[in-house]
Protein backbone atom coordinates (compact mmCIF):
# COMPACT_ATOMS: atom_id res chain seq x y z
CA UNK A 1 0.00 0.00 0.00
CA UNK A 2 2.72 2.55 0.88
CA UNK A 3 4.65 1.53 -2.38
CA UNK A 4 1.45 2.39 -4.55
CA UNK A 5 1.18 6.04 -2.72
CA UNK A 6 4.71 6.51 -2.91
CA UNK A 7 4.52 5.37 -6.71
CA UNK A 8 1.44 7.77 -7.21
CA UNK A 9 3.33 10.83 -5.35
CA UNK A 10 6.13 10.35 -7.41
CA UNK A 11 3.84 10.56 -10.48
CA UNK A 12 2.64 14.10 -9.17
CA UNK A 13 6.17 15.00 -8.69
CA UNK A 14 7.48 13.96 -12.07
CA UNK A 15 4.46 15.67 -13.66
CA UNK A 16 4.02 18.49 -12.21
CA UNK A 17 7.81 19.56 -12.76
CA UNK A 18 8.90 22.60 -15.14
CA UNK A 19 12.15 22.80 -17.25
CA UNK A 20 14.57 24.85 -15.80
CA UNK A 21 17.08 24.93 -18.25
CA UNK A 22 17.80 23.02 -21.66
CA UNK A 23 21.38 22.78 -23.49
CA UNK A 24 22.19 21.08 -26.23
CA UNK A 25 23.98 17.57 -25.02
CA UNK A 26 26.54 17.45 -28.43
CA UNK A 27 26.42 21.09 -30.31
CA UNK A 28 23.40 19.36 -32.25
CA UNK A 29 20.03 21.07 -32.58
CA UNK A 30 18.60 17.32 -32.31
CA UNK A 31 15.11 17.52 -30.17
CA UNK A 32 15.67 14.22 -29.47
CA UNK A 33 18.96 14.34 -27.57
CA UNK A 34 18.91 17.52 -26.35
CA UNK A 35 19.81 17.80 -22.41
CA UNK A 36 16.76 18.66 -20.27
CA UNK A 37 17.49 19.47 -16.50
CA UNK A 38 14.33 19.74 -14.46
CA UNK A 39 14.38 20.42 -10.72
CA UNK A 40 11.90 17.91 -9.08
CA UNK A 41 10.36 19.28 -5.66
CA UNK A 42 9.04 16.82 -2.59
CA UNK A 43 6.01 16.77 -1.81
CA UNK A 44 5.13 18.41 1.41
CA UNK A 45 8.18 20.19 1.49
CA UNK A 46 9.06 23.78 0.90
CA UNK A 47 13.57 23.12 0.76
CA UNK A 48 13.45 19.77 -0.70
CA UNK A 49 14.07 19.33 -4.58
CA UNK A 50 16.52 17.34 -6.86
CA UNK A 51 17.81 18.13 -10.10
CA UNK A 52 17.13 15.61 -12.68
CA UNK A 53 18.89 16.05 -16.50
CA UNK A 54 17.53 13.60 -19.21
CA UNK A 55 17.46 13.91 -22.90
CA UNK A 56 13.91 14.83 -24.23
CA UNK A 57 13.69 11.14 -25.14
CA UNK A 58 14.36 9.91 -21.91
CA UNK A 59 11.48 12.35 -19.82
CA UNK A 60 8.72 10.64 -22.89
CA UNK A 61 10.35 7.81 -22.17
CA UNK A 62 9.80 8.45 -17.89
CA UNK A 63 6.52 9.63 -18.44
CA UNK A 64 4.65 6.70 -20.20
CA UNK A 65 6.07 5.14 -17.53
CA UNK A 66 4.74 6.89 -14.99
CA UNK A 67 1.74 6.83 -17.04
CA UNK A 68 1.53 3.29 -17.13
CA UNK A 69 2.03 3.05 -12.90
CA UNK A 70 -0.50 5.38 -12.45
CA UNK A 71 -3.05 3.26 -14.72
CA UNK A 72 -1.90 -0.08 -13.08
CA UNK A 73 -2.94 1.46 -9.71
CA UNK A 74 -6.29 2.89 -10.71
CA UNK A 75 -6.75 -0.17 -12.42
CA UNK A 76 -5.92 -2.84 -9.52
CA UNK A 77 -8.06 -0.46 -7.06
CA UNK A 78 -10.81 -0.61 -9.49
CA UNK A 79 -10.65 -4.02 -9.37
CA UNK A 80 -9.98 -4.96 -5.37
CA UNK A 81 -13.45 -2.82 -4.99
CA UNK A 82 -11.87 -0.32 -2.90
C-alpha cells in the first residue's frame, strides 16, 4: 500500500515539474537528444528538490512510464473494490 502512494506521489512530482534549463547535449540542434534538466520538488516540502537532466527522449520515455504506474494502480483499485 505505501509503495502504490509513494509510486502515485512520485507521479505528481514527475508531472508536475517545469524545465529549468535546456542545453544542447553534443552542439546538435537534435530535439531528441537535447539535455533537459528539471528540478523535481518533494512533496510536502518547501527546501526539498533534486535536479534531474535527461534527454527529451528519456522524460517521454519516464513519463509513459509513470503513465503506465499510475493506470496499473487505478486499475488494480478498481478491481480490489476499494
Amino acid at each position: 500500500m505505501i509503495g502504490r502512494v509513494f509510486y502515485g506521489a512520485c507521479a505528481v512530482a514527475l508531472i508536475g515539474t517545469t524545465a529549468v534549463m535546456a542545453e544542447p547535449r553534443n552542439g546538435s540542434n537534435d530535439d531528441a537528444n537535447k539535455q533537459i534538466c528539471r528540478s523535481i520538488s518533494d512533496t510536502g516540502s518547501r527546501l526539498g528538490h533534486v535536479r534531474e537532466c535527461h534527454t527529451a527522449q528519456e522524460w517521454a520515455e519516464l513519463r509513459r512510464q509513470m503513465q503506465q504506474n499510475i493506470d496499473r494502480i487505478q486499475n488494480s483499485r478498481a478491481a480490489n473494490g476499494n
